[in-house]
Protein backbone atom coordinates (compact mmCIF):
# COMPACT_ATOMS: atom_id res chain seq x y z
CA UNK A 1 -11.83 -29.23 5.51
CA UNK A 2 -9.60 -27.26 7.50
CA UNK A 3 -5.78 -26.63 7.32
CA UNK A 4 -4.02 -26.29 10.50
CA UNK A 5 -0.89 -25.17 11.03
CA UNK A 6 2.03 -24.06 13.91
CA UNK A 7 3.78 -20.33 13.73
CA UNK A 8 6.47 -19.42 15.82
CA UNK A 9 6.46 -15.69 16.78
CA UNK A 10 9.68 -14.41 15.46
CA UNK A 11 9.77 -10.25 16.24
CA UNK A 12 7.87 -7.44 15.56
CA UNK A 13 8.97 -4.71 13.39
CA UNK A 14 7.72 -1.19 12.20
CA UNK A 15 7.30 2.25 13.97
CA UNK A 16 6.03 1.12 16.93
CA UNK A 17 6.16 -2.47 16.38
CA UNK A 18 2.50 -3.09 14.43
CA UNK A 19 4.08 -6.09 12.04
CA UNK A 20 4.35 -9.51 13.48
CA UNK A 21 6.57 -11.57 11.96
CA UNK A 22 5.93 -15.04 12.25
CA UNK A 23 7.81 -18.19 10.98
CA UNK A 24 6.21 -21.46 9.13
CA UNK A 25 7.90 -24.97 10.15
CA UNK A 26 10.58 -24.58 6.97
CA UNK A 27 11.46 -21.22 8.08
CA UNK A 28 9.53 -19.03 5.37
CA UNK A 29 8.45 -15.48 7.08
CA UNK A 30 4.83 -14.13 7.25
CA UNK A 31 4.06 -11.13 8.18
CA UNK A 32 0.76 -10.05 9.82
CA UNK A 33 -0.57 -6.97 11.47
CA UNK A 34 -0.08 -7.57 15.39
CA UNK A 35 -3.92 -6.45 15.81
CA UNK A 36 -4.93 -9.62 14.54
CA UNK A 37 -2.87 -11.47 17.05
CA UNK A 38 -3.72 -12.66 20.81
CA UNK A 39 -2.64 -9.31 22.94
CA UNK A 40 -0.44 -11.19 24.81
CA UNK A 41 1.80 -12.73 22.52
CA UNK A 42 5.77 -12.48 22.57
CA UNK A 43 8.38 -13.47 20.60
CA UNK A 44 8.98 -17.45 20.85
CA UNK A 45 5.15 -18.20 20.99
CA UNK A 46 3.52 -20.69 18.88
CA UNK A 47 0.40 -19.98 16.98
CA UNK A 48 -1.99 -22.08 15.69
CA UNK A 49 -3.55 -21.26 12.84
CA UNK A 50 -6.67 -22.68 10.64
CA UNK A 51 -7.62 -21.52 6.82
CA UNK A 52 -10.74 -23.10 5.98
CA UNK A 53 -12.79 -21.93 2.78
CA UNK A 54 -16.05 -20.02 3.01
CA UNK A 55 -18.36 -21.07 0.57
CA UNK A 56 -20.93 -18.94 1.55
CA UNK A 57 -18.46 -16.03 2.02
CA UNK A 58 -17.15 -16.52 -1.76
CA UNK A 59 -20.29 -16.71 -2.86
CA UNK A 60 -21.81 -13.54 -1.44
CA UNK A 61 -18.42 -11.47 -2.63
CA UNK A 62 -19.15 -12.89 -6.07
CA UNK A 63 -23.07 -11.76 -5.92
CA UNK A 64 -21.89 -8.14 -4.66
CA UNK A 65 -18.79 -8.61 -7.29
CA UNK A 66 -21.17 -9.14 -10.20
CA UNK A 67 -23.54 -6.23 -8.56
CA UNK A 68 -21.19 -3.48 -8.64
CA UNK A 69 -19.80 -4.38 -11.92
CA UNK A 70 -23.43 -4.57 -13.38
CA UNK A 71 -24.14 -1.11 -12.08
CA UNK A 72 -20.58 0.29 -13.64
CA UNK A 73 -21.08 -0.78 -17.12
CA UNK A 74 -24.66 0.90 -16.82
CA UNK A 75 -22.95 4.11 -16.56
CA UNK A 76 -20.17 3.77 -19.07
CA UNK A 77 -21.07 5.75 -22.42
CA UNK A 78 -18.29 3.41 -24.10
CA UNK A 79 -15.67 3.64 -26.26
CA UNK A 80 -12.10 4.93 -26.29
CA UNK A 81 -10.85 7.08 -23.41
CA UNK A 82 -10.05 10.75 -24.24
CA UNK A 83 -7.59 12.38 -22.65
């Protein structure tokens, strides 16, 4: 199931204005990098915005998770750490 919500574009800030800040409906700040935006947005827009979860998503970065680990702990010799 999907979570929608509204964001009002508040500013952007940084060198060159790459951080959107946006603001929830009980005034909390988020800030995201404007690349991930619509190009054309300004402050005083309103957003909407979905999170929904990606099973298969999670499930893959688990698989490559358990993967990388698997082939770390084949190369550790063990034991304490000698500085």
């Amino acid at each position: 199931m999907a979570v929608r919500h509204s964001l009002c574009v508040d500013r952007f800030e940084g060198r060159d204005r790459p951080i959107a800040v946006l603001l929830t409906d009980d005034g909390e700040s988020i800030n995201l990098p404007r690349f991930l935006l619509p190009s054309d947005i300004k402050p005083g827009d309103v957003l909407s915005i979905s999170f929904e979860r990606d099973a298969e998503g999670t499930r893959k970065l688990a698989d490559e998770t358990r993967r990388v680990q698997g082939e770390l702990s084949g190369r550790d010799p063990g034991g304490d750490i000698r500085l």
